[in-house]
PDB file of N, CA and C in Angstrom:
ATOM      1  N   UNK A   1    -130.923 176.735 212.895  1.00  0.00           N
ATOM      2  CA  UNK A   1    -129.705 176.374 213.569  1.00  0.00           C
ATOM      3  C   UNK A   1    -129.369 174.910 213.260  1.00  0.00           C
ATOM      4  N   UNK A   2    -130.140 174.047 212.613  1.00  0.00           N
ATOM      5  CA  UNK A   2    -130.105 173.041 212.267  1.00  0.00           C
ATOM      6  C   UNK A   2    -129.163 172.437 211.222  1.00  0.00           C
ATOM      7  N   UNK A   3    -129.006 173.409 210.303  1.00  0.00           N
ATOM      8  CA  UNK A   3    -128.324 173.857 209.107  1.00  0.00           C
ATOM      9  C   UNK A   3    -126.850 173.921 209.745  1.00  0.00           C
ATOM     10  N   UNK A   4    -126.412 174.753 210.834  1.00  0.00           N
ATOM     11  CA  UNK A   4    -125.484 174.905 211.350  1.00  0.00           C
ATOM     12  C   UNK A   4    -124.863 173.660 212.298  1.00  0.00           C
ATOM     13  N   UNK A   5    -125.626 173.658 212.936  1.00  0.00           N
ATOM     14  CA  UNK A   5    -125.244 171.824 213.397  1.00  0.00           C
ATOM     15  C   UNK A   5    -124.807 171.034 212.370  1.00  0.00           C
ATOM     16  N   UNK A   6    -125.813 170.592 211.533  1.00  0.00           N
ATOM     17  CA  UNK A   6    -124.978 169.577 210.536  1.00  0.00           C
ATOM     18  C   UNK A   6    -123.531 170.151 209.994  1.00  0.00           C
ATOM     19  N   UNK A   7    -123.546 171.241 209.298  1.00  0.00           N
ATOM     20  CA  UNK A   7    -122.197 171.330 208.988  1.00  0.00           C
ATOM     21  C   UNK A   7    -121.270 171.434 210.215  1.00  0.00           C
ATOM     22  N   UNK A   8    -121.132 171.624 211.413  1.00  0.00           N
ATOM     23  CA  UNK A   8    -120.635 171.769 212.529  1.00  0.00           C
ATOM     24  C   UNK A   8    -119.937 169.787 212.853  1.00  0.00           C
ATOM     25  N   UNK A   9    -121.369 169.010 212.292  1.00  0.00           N
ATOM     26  CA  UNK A   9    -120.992 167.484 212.493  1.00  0.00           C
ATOM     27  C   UNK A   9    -120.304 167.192 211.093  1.00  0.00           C
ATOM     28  N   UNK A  10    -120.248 167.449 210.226  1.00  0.00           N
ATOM     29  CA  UNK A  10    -120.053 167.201 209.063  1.00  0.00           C
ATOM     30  C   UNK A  10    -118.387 167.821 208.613  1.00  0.00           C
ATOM     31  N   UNK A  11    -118.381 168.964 208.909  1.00  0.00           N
ATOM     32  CA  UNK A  11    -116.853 169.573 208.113  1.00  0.00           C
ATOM     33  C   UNK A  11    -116.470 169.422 209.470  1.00  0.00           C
ATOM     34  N   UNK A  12    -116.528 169.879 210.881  1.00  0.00           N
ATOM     35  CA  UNK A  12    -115.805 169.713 212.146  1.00  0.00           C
ATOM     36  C   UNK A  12    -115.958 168.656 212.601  1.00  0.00           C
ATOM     37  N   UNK A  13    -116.164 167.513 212.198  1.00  0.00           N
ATOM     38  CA  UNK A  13    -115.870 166.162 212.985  1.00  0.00           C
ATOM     39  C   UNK A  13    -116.770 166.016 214.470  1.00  0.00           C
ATOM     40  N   UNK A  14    -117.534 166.811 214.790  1.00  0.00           N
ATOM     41  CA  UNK A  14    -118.024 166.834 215.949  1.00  0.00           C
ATOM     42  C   UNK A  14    -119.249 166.034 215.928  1.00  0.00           C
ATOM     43  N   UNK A  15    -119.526 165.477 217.265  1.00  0.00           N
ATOM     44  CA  UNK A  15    -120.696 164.872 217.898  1.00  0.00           C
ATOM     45  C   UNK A  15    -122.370 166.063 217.818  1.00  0.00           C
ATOM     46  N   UNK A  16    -122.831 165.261 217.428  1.00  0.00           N
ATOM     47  CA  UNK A  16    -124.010 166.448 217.490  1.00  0.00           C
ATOM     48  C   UNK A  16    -124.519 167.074 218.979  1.00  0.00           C
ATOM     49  N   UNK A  17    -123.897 166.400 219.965  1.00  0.00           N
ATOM     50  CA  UNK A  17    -123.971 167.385 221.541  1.00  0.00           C
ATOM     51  C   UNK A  17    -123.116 168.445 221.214  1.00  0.00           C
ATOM     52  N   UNK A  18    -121.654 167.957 220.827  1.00  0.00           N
ATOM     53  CA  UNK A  18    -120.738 169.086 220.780  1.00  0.00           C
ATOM     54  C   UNK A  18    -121.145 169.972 219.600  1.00  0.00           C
ATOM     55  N   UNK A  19    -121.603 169.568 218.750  1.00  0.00           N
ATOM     56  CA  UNK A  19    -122.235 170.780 217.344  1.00  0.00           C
ATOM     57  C   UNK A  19    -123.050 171.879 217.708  1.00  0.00           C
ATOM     58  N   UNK A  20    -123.966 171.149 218.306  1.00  0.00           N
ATOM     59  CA  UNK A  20    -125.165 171.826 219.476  1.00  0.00           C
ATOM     60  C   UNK A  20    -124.808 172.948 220.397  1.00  0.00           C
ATOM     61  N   UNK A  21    -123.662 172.636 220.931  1.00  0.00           N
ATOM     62  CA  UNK A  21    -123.429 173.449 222.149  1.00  0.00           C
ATOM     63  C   UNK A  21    -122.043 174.634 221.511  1.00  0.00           C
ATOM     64  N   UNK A  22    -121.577 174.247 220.354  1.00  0.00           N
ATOM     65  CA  UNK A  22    -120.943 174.938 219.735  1.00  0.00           C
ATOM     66  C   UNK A  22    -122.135 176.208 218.750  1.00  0.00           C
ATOM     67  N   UNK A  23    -122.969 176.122 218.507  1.00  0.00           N
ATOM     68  CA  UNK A  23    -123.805 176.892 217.670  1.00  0.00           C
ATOM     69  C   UNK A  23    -124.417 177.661 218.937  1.00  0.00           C
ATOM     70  N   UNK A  24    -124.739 176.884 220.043  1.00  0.00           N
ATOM     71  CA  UNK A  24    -125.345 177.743 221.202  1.00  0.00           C
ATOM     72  C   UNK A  24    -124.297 178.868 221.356  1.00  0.00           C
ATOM     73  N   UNK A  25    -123.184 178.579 221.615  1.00  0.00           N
ATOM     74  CA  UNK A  25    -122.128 179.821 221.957  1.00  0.00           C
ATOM     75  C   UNK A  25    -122.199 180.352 220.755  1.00  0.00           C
ATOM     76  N   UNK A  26    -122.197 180.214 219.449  1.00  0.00           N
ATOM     77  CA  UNK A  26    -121.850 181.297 218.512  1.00  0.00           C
ATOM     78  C   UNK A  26    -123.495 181.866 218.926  1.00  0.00           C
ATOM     79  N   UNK A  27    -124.285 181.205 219.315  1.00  0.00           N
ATOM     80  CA  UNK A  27    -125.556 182.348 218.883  1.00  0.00           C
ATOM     81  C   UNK A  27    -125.503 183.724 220.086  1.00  0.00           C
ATOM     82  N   UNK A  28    -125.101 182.972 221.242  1.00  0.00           N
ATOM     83  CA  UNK A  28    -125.063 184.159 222.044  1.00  0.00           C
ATOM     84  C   UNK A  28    -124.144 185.155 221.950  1.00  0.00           C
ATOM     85  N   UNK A  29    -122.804 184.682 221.219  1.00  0.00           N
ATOM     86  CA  UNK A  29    -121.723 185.605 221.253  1.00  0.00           C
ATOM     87  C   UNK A  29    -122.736 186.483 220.501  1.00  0.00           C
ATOM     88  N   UNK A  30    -123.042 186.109 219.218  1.00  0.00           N
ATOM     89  CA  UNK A  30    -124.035 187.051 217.942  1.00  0.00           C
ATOM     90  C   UNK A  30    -124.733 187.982 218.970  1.00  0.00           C
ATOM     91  N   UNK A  31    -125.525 187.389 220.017  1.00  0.00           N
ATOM     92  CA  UNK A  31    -126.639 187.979 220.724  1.00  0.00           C
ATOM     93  C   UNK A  31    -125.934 189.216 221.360  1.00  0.00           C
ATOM     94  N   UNK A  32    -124.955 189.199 222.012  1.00  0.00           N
ATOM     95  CA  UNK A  32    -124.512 189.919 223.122  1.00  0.00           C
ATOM     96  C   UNK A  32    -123.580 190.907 222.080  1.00  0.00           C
ATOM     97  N   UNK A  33    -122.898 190.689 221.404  1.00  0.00           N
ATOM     98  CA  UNK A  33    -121.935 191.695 220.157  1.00  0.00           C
ATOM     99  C   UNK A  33    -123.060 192.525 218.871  1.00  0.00           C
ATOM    100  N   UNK A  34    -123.177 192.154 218.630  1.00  0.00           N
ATOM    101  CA  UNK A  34    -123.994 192.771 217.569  1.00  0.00           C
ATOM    102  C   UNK A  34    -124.901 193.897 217.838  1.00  0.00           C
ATOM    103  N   UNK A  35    -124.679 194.918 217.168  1.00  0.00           N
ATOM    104  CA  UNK A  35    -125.839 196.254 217.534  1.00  0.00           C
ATOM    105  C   UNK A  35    -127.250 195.324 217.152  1.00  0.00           C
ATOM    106  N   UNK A  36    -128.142 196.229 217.947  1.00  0.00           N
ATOM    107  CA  UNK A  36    -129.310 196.026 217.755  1.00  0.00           C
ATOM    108  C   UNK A  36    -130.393 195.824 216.615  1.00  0.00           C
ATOM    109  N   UNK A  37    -129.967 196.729 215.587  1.00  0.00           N
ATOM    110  CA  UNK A  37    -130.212 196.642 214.141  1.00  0.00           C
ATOM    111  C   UNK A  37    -130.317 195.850 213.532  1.00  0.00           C
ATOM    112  N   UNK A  38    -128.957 194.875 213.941  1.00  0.00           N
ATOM    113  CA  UNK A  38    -128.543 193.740 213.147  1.00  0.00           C
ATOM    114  C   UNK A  38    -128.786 192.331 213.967  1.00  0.00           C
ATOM    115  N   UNK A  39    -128.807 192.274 215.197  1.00  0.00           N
ATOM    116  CA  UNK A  39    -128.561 191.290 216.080  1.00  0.00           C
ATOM    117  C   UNK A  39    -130.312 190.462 215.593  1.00  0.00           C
ATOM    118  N   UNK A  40    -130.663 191.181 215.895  1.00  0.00           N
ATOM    119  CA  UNK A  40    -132.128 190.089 215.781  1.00  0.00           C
ATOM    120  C   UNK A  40    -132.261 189.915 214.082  1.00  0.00           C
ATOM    121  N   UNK A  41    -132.243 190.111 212.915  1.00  0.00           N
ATOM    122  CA  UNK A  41    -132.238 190.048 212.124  1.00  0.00           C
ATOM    123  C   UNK A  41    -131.234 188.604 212.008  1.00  0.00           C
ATOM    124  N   UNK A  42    -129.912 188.673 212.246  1.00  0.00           N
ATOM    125  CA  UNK A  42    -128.289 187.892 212.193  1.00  0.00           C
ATOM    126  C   UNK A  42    -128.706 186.453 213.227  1.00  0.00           C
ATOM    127  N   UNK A  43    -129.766 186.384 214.477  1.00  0.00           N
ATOM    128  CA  UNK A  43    -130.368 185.345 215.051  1.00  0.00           C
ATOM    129  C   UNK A  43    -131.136 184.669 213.959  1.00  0.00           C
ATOM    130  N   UNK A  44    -132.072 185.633 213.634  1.00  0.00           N
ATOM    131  CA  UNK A  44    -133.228 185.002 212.699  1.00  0.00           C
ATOM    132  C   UNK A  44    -132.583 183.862 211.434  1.00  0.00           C
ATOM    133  N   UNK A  45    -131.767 184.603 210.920  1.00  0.00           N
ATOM    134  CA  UNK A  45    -131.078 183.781 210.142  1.00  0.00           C
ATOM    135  C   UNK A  45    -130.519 182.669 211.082  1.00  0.00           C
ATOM    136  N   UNK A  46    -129.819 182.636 211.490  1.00  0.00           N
ATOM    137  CA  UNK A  46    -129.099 182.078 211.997  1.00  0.00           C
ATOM    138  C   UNK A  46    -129.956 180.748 212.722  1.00  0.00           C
ATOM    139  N   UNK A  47    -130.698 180.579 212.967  1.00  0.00           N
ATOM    140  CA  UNK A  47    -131.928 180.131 213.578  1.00  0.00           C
ATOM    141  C   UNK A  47    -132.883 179.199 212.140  1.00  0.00           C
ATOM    142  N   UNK A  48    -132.811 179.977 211.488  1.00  0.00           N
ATOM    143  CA  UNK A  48    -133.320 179.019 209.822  1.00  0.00           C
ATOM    144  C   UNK A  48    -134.875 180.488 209.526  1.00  0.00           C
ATOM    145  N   UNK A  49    -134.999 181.065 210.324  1.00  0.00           N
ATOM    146  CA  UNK A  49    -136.445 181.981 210.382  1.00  0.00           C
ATOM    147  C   UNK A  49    -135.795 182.881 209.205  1.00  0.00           C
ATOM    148  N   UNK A  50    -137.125 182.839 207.898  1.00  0.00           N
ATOM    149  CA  UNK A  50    -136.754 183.407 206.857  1.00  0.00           C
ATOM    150  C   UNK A  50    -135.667 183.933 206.699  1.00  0.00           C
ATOM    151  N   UNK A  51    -134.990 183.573 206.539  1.00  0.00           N
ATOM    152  CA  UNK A  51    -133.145 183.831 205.861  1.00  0.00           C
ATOM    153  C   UNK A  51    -133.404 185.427 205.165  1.00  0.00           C
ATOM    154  N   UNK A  52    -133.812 184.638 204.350  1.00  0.00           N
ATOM    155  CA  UNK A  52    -134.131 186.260 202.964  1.00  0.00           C
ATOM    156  C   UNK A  52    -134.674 187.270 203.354  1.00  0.00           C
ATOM    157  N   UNK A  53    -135.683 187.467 204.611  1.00  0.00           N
ATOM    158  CA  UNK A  53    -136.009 188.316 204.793  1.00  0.00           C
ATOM    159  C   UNK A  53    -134.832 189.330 205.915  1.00  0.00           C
ATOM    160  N   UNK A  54    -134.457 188.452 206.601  1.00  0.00           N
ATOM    161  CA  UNK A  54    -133.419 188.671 207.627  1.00  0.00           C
ATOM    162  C   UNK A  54    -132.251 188.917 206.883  1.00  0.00           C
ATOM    163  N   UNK A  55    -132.059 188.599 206.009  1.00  0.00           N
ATOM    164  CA  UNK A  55    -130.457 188.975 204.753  1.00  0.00           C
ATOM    165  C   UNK A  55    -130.986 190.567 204.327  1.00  0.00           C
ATOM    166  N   UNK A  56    -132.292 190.596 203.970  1.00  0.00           N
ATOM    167  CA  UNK A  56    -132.605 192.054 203.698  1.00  0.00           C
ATOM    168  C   UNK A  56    -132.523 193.119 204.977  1.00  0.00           C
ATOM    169  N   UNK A  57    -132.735 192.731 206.042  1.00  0.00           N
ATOM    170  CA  UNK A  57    -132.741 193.859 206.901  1.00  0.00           C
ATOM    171  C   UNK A  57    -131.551 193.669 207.894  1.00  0.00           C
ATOM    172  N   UNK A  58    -130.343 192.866 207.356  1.00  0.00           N
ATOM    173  CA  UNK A  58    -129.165 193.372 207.742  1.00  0.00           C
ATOM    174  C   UNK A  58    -128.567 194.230 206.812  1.00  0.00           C
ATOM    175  N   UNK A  59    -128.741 193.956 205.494  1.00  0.00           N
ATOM    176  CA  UNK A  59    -128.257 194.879 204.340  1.00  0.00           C
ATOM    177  C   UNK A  59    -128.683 196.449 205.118  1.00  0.00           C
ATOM    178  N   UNK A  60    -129.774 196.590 204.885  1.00  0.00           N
ATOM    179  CA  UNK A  60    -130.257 197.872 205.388  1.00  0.00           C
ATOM    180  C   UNK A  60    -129.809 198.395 206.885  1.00  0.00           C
ATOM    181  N   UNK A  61    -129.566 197.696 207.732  1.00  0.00           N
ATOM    182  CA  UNK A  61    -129.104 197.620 208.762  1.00  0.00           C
ATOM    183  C   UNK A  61    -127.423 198.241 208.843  1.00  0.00           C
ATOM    184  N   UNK A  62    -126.868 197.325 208.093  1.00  0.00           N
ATOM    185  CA  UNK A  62    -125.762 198.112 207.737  1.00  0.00           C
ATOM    186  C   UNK A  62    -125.215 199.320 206.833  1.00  0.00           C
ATOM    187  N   UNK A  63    -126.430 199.232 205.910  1.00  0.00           N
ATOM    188  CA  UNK A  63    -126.127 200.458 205.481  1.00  0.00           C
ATOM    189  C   UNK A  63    -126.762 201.678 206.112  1.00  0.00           C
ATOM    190  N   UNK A  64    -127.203 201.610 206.872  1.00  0.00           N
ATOM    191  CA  UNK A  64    -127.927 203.171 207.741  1.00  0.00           C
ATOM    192  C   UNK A  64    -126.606 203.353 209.067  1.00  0.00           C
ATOM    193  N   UNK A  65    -125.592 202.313 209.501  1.00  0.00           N
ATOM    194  CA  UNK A  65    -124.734 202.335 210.095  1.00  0.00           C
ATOM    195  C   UNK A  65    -123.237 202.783 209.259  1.00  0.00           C
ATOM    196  N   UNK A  66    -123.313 202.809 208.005  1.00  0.00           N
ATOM    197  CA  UNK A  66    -122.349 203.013 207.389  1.00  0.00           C
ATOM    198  C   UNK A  66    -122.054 204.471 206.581  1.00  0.00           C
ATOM    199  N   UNK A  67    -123.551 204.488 205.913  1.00  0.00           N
ATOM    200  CA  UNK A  67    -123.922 204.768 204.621  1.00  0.00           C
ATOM    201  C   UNK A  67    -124.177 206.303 205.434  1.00  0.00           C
TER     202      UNK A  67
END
């Protein structure tokens, strides 16, 4: 989420309280919207916790919802 803060201070002009508390709301919106499949996978990333592995099991995630 760290990753997300900086660009949050960086391209949005924001204070790193307000970056902070802006990534907090996107994480919960993520938390509370997202099927289950995908939601903890879409945190993980989102969070910096192996990206790649979490990019793989939304792929799959969405495709057993689609496919």
């Amino acid at each position: 989420m760290k990753q997300l803060i900086q660009q949050l201070v960086n391209k949005a002009d924001l204070s790193e309280a307000q970056a902070t508390k802006v990534a907090e709301v996107v994480r919960d919106f993520i938390g509370e919207k997202l099927p289950e499949p995908i939601r903890g996978p879409a945190l993980a990333a989102l969070t910096g916790e192996n990206v790649d592995s979490a990019a793989d099991a939304i792929k799959g995630a969405v495709g057993k919802l689609f496919g």
